[in-house]
Protein backbone atom coordinates (compact mmCIF):
# COMPACT_ATOMS: atom_id res chain seq x y z
CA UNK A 1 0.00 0.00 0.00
CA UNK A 2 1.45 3.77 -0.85
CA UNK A 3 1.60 6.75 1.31
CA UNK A 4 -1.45 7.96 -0.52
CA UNK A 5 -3.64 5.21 0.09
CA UNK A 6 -3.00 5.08 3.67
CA UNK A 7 -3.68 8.71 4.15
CA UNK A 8 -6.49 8.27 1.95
CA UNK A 9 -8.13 5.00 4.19
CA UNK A 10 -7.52 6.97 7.55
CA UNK A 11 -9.60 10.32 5.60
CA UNK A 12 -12.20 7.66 5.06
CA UNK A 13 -12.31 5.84 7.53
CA UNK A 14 -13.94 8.94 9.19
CA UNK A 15 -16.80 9.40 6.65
CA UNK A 16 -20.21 8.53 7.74
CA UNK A 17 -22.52 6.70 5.80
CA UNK A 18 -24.55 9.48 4.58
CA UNK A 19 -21.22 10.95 3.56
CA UNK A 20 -20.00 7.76 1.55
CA UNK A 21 -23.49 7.39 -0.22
CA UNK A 22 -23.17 11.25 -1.27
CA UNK A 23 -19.57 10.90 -2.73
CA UNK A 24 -20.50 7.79 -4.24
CA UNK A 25 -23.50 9.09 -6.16
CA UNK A 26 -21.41 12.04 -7.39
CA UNK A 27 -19.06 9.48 -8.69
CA UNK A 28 -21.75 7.47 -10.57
CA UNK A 29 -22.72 10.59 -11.66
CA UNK A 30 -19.68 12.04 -12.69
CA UNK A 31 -18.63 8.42 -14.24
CA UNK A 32 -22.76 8.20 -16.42
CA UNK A 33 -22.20 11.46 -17.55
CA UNK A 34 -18.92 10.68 -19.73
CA UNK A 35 -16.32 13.17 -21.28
CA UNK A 36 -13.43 11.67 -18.33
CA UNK A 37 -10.47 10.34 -19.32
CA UNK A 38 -9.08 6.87 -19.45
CA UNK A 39 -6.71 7.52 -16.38
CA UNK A 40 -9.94 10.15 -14.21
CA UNK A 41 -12.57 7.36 -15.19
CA UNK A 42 -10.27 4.70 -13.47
CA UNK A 43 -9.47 6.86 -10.65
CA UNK A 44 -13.30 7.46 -10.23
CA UNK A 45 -14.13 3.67 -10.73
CA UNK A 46 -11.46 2.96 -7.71
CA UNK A 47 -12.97 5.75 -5.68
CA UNK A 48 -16.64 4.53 -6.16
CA UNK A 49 -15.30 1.16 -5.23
CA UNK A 50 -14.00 2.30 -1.79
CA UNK A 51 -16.50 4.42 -0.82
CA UNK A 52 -19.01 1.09 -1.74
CA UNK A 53 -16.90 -0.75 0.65
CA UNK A 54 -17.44 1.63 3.28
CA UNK A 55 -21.30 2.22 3.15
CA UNK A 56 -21.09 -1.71 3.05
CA UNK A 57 -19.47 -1.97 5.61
CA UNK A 58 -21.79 0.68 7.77
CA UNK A 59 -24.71 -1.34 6.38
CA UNK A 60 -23.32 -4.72 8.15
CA UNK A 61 -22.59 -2.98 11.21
CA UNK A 62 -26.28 -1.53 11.48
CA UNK A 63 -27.41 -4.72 11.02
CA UNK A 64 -25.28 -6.44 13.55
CA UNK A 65 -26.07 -4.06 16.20
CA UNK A 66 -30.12 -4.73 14.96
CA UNK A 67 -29.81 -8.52 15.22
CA UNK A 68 -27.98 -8.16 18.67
CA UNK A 69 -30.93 -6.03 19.77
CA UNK A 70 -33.38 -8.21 18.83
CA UNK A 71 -31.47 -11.10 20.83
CA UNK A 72 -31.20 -9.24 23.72
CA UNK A 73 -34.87 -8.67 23.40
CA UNK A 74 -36.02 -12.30 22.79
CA UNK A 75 -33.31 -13.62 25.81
CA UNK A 76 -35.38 -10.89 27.98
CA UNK A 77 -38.96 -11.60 27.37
């Protein structure tokens, strides 16, 4: 991994969700609507990819902490 992509996972690793799922619809967006560059569309593509991971990964967490809630509900009752 380079210097860049480190600094660039510890930059994301702060985003929110909402902020992920913003940046990654400008990216679709920017990516549908053409007129980039080999090298910009790949960079865009790699970026879209990453930010996917992280709403992903936001996504499983909500849904661990909903599944643990409902245990913790049924173990109660």
């Amino acid at each position: 991994m380079t210097d860049e992509e480190d600094r660039t996972n510890d930059a994301d690793s702060g985003l929110s969700y909402e902020q992920a799922r913003a940046e990654l619809a400008s990216v679709v967006e920017r990516l549908e609507a053409g007129g980039a560059s080999l090298e910009e569309s790949l960079a865009l593509w790699e970026r879209g990819e990453r930010l996917a991971e992280i709403c992903q990964s936001w996504l499983e967490g909500a849904r661990a902490r909903i599944d643990a809630a409902r245990r913790a509900r049924e173990t109660s009752a």
